[in-house]
Protein backbone atom coordinates (compact mmCIF):
# COMPACT_ATOMS: atom_id res chain seq x y z
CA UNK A 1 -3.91 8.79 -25.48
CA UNK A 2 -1.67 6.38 -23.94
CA UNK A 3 -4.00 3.43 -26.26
CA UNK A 4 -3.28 5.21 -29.14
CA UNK A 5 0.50 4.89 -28.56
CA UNK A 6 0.42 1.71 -27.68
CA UNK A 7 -1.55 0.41 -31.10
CA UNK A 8 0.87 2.20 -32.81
CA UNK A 9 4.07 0.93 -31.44
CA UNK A 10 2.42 -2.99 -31.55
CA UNK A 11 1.05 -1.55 -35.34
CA UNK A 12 4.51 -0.22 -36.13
CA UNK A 13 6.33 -3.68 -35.22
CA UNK A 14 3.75 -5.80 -37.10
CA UNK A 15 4.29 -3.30 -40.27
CA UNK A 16 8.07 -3.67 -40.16
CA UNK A 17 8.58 -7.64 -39.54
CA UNK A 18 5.98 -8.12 -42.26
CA UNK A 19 7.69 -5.84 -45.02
CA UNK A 20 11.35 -6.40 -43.78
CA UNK A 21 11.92 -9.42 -41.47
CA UNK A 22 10.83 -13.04 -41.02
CA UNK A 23 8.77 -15.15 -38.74
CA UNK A 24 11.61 -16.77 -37.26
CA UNK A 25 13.18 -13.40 -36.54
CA UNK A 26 9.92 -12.14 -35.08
CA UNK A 27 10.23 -14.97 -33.03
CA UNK A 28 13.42 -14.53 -31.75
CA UNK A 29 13.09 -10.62 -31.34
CA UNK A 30 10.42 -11.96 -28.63
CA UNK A 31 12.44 -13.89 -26.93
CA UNK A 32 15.51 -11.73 -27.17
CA UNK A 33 13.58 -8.42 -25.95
CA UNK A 34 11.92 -10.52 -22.86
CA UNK A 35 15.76 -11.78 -21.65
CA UNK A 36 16.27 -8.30 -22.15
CA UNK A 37 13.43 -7.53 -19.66
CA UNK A 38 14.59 -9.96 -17.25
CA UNK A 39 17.80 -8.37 -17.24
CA UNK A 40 16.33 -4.56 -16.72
CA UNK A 41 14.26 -5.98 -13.78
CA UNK A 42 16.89 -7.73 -12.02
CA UNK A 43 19.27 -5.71 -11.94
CA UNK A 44 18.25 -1.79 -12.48
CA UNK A 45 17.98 -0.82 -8.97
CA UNK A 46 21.79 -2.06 -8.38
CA UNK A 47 22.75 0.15 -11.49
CA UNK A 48 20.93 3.09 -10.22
CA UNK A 49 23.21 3.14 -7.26
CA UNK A 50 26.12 3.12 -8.86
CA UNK A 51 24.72 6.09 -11.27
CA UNK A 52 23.70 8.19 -8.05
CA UNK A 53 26.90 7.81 -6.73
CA UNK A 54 28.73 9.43 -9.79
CA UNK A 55 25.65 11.86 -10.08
CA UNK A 56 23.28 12.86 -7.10
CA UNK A 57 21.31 15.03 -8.68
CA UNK A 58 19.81 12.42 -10.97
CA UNK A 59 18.39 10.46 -8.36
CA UNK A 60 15.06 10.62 -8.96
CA UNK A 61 15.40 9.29 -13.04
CA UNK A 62 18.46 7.14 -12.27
CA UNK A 63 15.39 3.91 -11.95
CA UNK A 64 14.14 4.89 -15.00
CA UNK A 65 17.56 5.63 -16.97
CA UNK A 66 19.10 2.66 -15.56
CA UNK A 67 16.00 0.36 -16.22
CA UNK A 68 15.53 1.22 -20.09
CA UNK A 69 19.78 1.46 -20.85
CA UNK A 70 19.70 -2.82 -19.73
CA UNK A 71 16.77 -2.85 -21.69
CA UNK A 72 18.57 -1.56 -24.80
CA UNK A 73 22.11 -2.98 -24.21
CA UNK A 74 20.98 -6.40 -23.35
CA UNK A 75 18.47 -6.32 -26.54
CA UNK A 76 20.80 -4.93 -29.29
CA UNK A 77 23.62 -7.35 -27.95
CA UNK A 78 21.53 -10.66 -28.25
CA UNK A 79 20.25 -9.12 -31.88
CA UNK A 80 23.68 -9.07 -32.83
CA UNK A 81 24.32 -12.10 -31.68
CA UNK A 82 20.99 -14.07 -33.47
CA UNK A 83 22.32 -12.34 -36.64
CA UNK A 84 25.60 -13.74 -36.31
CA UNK A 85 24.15 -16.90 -35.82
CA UNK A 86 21.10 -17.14 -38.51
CA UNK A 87 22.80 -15.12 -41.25
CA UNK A 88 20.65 -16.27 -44.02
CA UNK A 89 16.87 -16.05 -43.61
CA UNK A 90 14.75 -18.76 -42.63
CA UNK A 91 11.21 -18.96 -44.83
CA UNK A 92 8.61 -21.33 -43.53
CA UNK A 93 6.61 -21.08 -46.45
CA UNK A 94 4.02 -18.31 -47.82
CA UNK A 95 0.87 -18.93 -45.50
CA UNK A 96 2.87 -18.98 -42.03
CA UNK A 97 5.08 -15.84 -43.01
CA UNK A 98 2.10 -13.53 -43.93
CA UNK A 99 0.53 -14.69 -41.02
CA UNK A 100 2.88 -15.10 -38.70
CA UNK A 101 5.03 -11.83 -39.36
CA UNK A 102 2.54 -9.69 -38.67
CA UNK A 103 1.06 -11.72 -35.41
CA UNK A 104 4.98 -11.97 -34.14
CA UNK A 105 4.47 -8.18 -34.58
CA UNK A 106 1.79 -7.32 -32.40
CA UNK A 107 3.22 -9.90 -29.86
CA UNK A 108 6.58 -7.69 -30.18
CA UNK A 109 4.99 -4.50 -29.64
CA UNK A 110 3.14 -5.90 -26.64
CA UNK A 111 6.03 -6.56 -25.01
CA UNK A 112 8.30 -3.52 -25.70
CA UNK A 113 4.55 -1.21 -24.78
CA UNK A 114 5.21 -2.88 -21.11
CA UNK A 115 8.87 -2.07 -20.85
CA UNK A 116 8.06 1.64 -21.58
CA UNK A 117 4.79 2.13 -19.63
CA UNK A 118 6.97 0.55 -16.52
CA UNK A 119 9.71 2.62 -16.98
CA UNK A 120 7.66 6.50 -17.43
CA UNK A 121 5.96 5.07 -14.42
CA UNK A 122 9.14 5.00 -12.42
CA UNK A 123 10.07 8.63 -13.81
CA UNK A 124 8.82 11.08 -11.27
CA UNK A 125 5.87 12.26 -13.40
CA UNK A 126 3.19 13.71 -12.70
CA UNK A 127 0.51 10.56 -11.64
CA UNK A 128 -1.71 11.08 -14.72
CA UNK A 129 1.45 9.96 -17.27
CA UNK A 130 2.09 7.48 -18.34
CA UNK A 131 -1.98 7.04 -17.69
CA UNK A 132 -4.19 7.79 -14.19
CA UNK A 133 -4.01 4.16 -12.51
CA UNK A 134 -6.22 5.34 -10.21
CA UNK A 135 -8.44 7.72 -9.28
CA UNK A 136 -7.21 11.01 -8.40
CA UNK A 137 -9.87 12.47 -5.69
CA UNK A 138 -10.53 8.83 -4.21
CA UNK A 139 -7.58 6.60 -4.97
CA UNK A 140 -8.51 2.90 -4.00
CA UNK A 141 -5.19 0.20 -4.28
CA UNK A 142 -7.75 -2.52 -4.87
CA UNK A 143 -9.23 -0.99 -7.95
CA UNK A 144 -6.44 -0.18 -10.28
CA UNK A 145 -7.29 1.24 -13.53
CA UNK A 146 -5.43 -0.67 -16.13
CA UNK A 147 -3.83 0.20 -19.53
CA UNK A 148 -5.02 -1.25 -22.62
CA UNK A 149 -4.42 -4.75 -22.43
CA UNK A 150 -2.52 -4.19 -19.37
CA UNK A 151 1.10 -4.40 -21.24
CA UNK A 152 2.80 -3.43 -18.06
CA UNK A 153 1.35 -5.52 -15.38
CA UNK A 154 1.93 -8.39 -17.65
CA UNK A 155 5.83 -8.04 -17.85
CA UNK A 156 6.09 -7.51 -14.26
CA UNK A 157 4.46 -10.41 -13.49
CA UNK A 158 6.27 -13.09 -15.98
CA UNK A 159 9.45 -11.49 -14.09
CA UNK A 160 7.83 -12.07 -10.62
CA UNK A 161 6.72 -15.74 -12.25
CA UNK A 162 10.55 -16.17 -13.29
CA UNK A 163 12.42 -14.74 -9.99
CA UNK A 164 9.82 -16.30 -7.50
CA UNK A 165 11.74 -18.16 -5.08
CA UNK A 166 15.06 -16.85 -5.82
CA UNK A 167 17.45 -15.26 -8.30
CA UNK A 168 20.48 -15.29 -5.82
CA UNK A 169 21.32 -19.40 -5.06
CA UNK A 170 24.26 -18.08 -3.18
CA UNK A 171 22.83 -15.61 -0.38
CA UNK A 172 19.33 -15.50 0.76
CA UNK A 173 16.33 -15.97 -1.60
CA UNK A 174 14.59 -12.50 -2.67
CA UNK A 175 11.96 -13.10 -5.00
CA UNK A 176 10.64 -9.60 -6.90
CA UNK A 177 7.27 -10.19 -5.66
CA UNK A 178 7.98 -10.35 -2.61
CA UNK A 179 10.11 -7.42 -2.39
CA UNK A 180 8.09 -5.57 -4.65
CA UNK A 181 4.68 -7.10 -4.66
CA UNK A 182 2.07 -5.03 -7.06
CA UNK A 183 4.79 -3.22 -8.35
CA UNK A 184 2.91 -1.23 -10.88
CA UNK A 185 0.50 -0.39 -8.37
CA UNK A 186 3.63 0.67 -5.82
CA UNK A 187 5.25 2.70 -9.15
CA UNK A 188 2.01 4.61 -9.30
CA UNK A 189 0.30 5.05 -5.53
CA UNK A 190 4.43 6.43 -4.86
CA UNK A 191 3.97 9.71 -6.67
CA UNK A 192 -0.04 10.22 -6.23
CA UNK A 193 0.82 14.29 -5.12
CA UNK A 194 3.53 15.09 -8.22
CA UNK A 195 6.10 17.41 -7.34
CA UNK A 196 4.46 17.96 -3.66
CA UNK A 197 5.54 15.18 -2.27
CA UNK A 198 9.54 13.20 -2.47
CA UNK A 199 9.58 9.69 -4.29
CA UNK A 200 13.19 8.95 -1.96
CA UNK A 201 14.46 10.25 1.08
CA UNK A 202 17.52 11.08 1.68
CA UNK A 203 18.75 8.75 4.27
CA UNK A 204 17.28 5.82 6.12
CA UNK A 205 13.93 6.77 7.26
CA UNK A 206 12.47 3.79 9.10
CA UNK A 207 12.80 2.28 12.15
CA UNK A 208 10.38 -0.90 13.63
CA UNK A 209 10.74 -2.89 17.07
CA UNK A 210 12.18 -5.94 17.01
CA UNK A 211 9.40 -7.59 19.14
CA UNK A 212 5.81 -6.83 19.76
CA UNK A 213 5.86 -3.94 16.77
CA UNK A 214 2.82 -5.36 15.04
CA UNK A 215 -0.22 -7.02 16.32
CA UNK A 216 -4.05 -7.55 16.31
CA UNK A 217 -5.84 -4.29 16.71
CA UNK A 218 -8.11 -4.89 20.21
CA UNK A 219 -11.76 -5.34 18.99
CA UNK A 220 -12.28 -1.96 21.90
CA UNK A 221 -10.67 -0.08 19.12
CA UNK A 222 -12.86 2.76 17.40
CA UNK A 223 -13.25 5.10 15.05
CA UNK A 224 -12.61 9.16 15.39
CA UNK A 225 -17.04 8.68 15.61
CA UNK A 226 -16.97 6.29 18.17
CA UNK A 227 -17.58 3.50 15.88
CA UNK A 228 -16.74 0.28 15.48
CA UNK A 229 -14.65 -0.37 12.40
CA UNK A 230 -15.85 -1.81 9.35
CA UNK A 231 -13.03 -3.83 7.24
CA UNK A 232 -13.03 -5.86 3.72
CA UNK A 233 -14.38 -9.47 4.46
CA UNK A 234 -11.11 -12.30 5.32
CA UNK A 235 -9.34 -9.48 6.35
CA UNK A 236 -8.43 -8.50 10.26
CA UNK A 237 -6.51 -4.88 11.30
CA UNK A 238 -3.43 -5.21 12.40
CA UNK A 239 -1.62 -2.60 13.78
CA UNK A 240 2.40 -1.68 12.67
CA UNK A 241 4.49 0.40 14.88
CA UNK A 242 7.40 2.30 13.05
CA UNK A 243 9.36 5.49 13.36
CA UNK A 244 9.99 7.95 10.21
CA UNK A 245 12.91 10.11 10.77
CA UNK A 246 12.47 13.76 9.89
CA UNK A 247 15.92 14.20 9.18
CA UNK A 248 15.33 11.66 6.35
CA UNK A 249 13.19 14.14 4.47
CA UNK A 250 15.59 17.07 4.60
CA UNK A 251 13.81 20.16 3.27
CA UNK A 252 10.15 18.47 2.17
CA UNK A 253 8.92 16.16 5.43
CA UNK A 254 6.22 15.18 3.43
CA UNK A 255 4.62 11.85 2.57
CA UNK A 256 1.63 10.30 1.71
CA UNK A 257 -0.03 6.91 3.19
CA UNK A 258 -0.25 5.48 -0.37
CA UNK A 259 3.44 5.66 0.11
CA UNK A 260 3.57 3.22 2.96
CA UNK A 261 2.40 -0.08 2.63
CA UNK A 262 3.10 -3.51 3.93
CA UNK A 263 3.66 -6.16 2.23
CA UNK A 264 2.19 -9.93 3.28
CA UNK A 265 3.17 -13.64 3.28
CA UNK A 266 1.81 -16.67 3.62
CA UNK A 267 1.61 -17.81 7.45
CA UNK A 268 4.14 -20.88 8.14
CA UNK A 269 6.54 -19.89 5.75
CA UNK A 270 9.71 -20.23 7.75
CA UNK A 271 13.60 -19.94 6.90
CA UNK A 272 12.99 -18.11 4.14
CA UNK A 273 10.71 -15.13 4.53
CA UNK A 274 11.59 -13.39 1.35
CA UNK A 275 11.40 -15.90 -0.53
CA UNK A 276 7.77 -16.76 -2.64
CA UNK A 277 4.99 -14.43 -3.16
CA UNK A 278 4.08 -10.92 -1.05
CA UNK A 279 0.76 -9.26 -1.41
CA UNK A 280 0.57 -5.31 -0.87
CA UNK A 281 -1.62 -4.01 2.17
CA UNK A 282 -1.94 -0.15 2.20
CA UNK A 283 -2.48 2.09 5.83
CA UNK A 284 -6.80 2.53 6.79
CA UNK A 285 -4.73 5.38 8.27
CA UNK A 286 -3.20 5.87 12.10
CA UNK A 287 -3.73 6.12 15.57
CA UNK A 288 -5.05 9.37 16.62
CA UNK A 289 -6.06 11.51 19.96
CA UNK A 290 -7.67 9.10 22.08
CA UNK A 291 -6.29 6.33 20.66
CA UNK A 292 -9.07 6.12 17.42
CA UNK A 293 -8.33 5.17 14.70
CA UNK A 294 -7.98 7.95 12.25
CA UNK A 295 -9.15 6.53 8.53
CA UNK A 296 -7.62 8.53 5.75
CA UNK A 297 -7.22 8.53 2.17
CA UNK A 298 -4.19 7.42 0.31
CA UNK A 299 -3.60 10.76 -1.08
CA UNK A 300 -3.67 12.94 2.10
CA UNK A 301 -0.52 14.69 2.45
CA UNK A 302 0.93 14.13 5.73
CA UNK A 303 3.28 17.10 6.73
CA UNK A 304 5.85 15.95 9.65
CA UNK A 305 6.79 19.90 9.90
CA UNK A 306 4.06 20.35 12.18
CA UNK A 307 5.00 17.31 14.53
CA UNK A 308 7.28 18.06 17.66
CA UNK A 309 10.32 15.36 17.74
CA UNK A 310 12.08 13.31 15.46
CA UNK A 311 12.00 10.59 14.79
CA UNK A 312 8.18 10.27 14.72
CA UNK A 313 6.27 7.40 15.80
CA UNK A 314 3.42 6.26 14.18
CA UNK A 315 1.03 3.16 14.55
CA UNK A 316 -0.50 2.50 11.14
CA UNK A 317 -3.15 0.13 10.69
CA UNK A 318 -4.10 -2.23 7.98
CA UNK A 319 -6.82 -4.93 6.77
CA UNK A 320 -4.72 -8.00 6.27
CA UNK A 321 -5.55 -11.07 4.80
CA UNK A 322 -6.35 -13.72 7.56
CA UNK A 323 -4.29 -16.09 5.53
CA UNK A 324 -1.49 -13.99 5.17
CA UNK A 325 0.94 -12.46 7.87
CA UNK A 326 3.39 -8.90 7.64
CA UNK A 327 6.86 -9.36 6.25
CA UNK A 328 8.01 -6.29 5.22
CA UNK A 329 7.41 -2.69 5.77
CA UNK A 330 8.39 -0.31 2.81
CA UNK A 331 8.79 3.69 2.36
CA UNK A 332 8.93 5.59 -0.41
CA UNK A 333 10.93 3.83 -3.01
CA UNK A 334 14.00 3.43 -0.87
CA UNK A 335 13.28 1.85 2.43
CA UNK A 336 12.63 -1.70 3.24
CA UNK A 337 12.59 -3.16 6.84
CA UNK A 338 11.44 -6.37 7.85
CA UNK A 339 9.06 -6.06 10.78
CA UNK A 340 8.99 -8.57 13.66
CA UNK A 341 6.89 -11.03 14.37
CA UNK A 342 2.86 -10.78 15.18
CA UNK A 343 2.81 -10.15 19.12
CA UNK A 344 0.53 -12.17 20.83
CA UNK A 345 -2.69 -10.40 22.64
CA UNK A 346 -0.64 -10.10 25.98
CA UNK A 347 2.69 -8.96 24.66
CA UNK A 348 0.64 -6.49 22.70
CA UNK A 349 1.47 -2.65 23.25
CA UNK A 350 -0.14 0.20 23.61
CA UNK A 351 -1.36 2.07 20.80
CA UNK A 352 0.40 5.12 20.38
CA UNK A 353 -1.32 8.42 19.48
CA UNK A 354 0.19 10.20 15.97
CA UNK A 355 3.24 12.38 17.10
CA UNK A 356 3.45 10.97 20.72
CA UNK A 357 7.11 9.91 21.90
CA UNK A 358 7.59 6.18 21.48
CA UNK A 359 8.11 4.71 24.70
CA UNK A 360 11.48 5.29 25.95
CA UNK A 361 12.35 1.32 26.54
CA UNK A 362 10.57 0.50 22.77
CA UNK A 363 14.02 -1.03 21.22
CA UNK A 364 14.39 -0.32 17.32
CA UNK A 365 15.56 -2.30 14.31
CA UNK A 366 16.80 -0.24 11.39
CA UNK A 367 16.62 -1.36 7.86
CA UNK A 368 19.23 -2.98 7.71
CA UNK A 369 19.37 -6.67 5.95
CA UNK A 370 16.27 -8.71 7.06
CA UNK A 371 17.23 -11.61 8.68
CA UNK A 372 15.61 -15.41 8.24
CA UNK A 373 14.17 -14.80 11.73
CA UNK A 374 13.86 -11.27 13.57
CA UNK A 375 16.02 -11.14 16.61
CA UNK A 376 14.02 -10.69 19.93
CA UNK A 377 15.05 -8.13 21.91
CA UNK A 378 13.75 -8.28 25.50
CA UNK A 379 12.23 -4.63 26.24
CA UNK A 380 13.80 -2.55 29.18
CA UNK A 381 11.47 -1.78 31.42
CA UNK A 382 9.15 -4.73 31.83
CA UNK A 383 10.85 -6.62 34.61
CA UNK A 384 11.44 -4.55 38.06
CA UNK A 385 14.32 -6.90 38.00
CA UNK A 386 16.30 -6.07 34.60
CA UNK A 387 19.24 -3.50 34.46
CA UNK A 388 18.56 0.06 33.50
CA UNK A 389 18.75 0.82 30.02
CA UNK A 390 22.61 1.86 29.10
CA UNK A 391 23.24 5.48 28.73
CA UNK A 392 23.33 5.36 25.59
CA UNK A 393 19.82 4.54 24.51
CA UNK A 394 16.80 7.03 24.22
CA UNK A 395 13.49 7.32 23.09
CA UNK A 396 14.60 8.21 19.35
CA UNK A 397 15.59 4.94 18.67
CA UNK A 398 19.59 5.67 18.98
CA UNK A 399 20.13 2.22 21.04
CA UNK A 400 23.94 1.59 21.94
CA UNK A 401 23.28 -1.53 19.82
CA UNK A 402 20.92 -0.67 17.01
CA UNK A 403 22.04 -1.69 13.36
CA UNK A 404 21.77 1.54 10.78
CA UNK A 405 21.76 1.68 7.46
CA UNK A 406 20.13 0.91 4.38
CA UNK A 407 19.47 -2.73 3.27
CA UNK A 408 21.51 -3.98 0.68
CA UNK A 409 17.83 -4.01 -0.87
CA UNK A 410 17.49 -0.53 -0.19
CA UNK A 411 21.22 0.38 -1.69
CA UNK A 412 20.56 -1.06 -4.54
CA UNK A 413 17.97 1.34 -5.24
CA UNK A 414 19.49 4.60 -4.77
CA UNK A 415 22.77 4.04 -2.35
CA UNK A 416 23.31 5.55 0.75
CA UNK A 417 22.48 8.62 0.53
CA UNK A 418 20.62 10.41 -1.91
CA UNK A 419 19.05 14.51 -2.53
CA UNK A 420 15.15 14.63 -2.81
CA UNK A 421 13.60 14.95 -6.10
């Protein structure tokens, strides 16, 4: 179905700069409608939190409003300026306008096909619209289905081509695929279970150590069978500590594992770790009883109801590349922390089983604004010799000196605080 609409919007254009318009205004409307784009992309997710703040309740379709009113502003205001400018129309001559028209056409529908199948993607649909990405009994993230022609995956990545390295000279680089790295993909693994399951949460969710929160997996580690673990060739597991506060989810403390995911950079890259090009790892699944491994499928509904305690700590594993190393650690569509760096095999914790208090001395960084280089944070605990822990801190991750909040990332998506969808 969604084919069909597409050859008819791309049909559509061709039809109408062929009968009413000119190659050189087929060529600008390109141009023109991928600023546009760049515009919508950039700068959506600070417009959403300025439309949540003046309306709550549309939270969940302020992306998606926000996203596709740039579009359209941005669009009809450089149209009105190219007809300013070129108020008398340009012919190149019989052949290239009869052929051209038509071809600047199709090229025009291609484009505006993206915007749209990006933007229903971000409404909170149900997953089969704008078209099932993947598969909805066995979802894999490394086999995407793909639209016709794969409209949407093309503008998102001439805007990750465009904003890689930075967008922002003055503060720190954030390039969009870093920060949102297989964002089509993210769009469309975030609302796998529908209406079951929140695209936001309410409040900050997350919470990651500072030190020694993710490292190798110890080659002792099994499966829930007692076996070893199988994982994609070039890849290694790593385990990710991190804390999901229950409070976050107000009334539905539900997720799914496609919802987590961790995103990747090169190793080396220092000073600017945001900066460049992120790849997407999703969980295998978590540490269980015994301190398996429990795999699990993306679309398994975890319910945090049923878990004593919050916040809840969880250590997630993933296949990462052995080329790449974790940057960033993202929720739902409105968390972002940056996790520390890679412990090495003797600073490496224990795993902790699913629903287990986090050790008591584990101390916390809350997603607040990543800095170049995570601060360490010596554990309590380790040294007979170190102070007590002050009174203030406990094992839910409210340390005298913990940082709370929302990233600026993360405010720009939906503010500070936002109702479930």
């Amino acid at each position: 179905m969604v084919s069909l609409v597409m050859l008819a919007i791309m049909a559509g254009c061709a039809v109408g700069l062929y009968l009413k318009g000119t190659l050189a205004q087929g060529i600008a409307m390109i141009f023109n409608a991928l600023v546009a784009g760049f515009v919508a992309f950039g700068f959506f997710e600070i417009a959403s939190k300025y439309l949540i703040s003046y309306s709550p309740g549309l939270a969940p379709w302020a992306p998606m409003a926000c996203f596709l009113l740039l579009l359209v502003l941005v669009f009809a205001i450089l149209q009105a300026v190219q007809m300013q400018i070129n108020k008398e129309k340009i012919d190149l001559g019989t052949m290239p306008e009869r052929i051209g028209r038509p071809v600047a056409g199709v090229v025009l529908g291609y484009v505006v096909t993206g915007y749209l199948l990006v933007a229903a993607a971000m409404a909170p649909l149900p997953s089969q619209y704008p078209y099932p990405r993947f598969d909805a009994r066995h979802p894999n993230a490394s086999s995407p289905r793909k639209a016709l022609l794969s409209p949407d995956g093309f503008v998102t990545g001439l805007f990750g081509t465009v904003s890689k390295g930075s967008l922002c000279p003055i503060r720190e680089p954030k390039s969009f695929t870093m920060l949102h790295a297989g964002y089509v993909d993210q769009l469309h693994l975030n609302r796998l279970q529908g209406k079951d399951v929140p695209l936001m949460t309410g409040s900050p969710a997350l919470d990651v150590p500072r030190k020694a929160g993710v490292w190798f997996a110890p080659d002792t580690l099994r499966d829930t069978e007692g076996k070893p673990l199988s994982l994609p060739a070039g890849t290694s597991l790593m385990l990710v500590r991190v804390q999901i506060k229950k409070s976050a989810l107000k009334d539905a403390p539900k997720f799914t594992l496609s919802q987590m995911r961790l995103v990747c950079g090169l190793k080396g890259v220092a000073g600017q770790p945001l900066a460049g090009q992120g790849q997407a790892a999703y969980p295998l699944g978590y540490i269980g009883a015994g301190s398996h491994l429990e795999r699990k499928s993306l679309d398994e509904i975890v319910d945090l109801s049923k878990v004593q305690g919050d916040p809840l700590t969880m250590d997630l594993g993933f296949a990462v590349p052995t080329s790449l190393t974790p940057v960033l650690l993202e929720f739902k569509r409105n968390n972002v922390v940056q996790v520390s760096a890679t412990a090495s095999p003797e600073d490496a914790p224990a795993p902790v089983p699913f629903g287990a208090p986090a050790p008591a001395s584990q101390p916390q960084a809350a997603a607040t604004e990543p800095p170049a280089q995570p601060a360490g944070v010596e554990p309590a605990g380790q040294s007979p010799a170190r102070p007590a822990p002050a009174p203030a801190a406990s094992a839910k991750g409210k340390n005298r000196g913990k940082r709370k909040g929302l990233s600026d990332l993360s405010k720009s998506v939906v503010g500070d605080q936002v109702p479930e969808n």
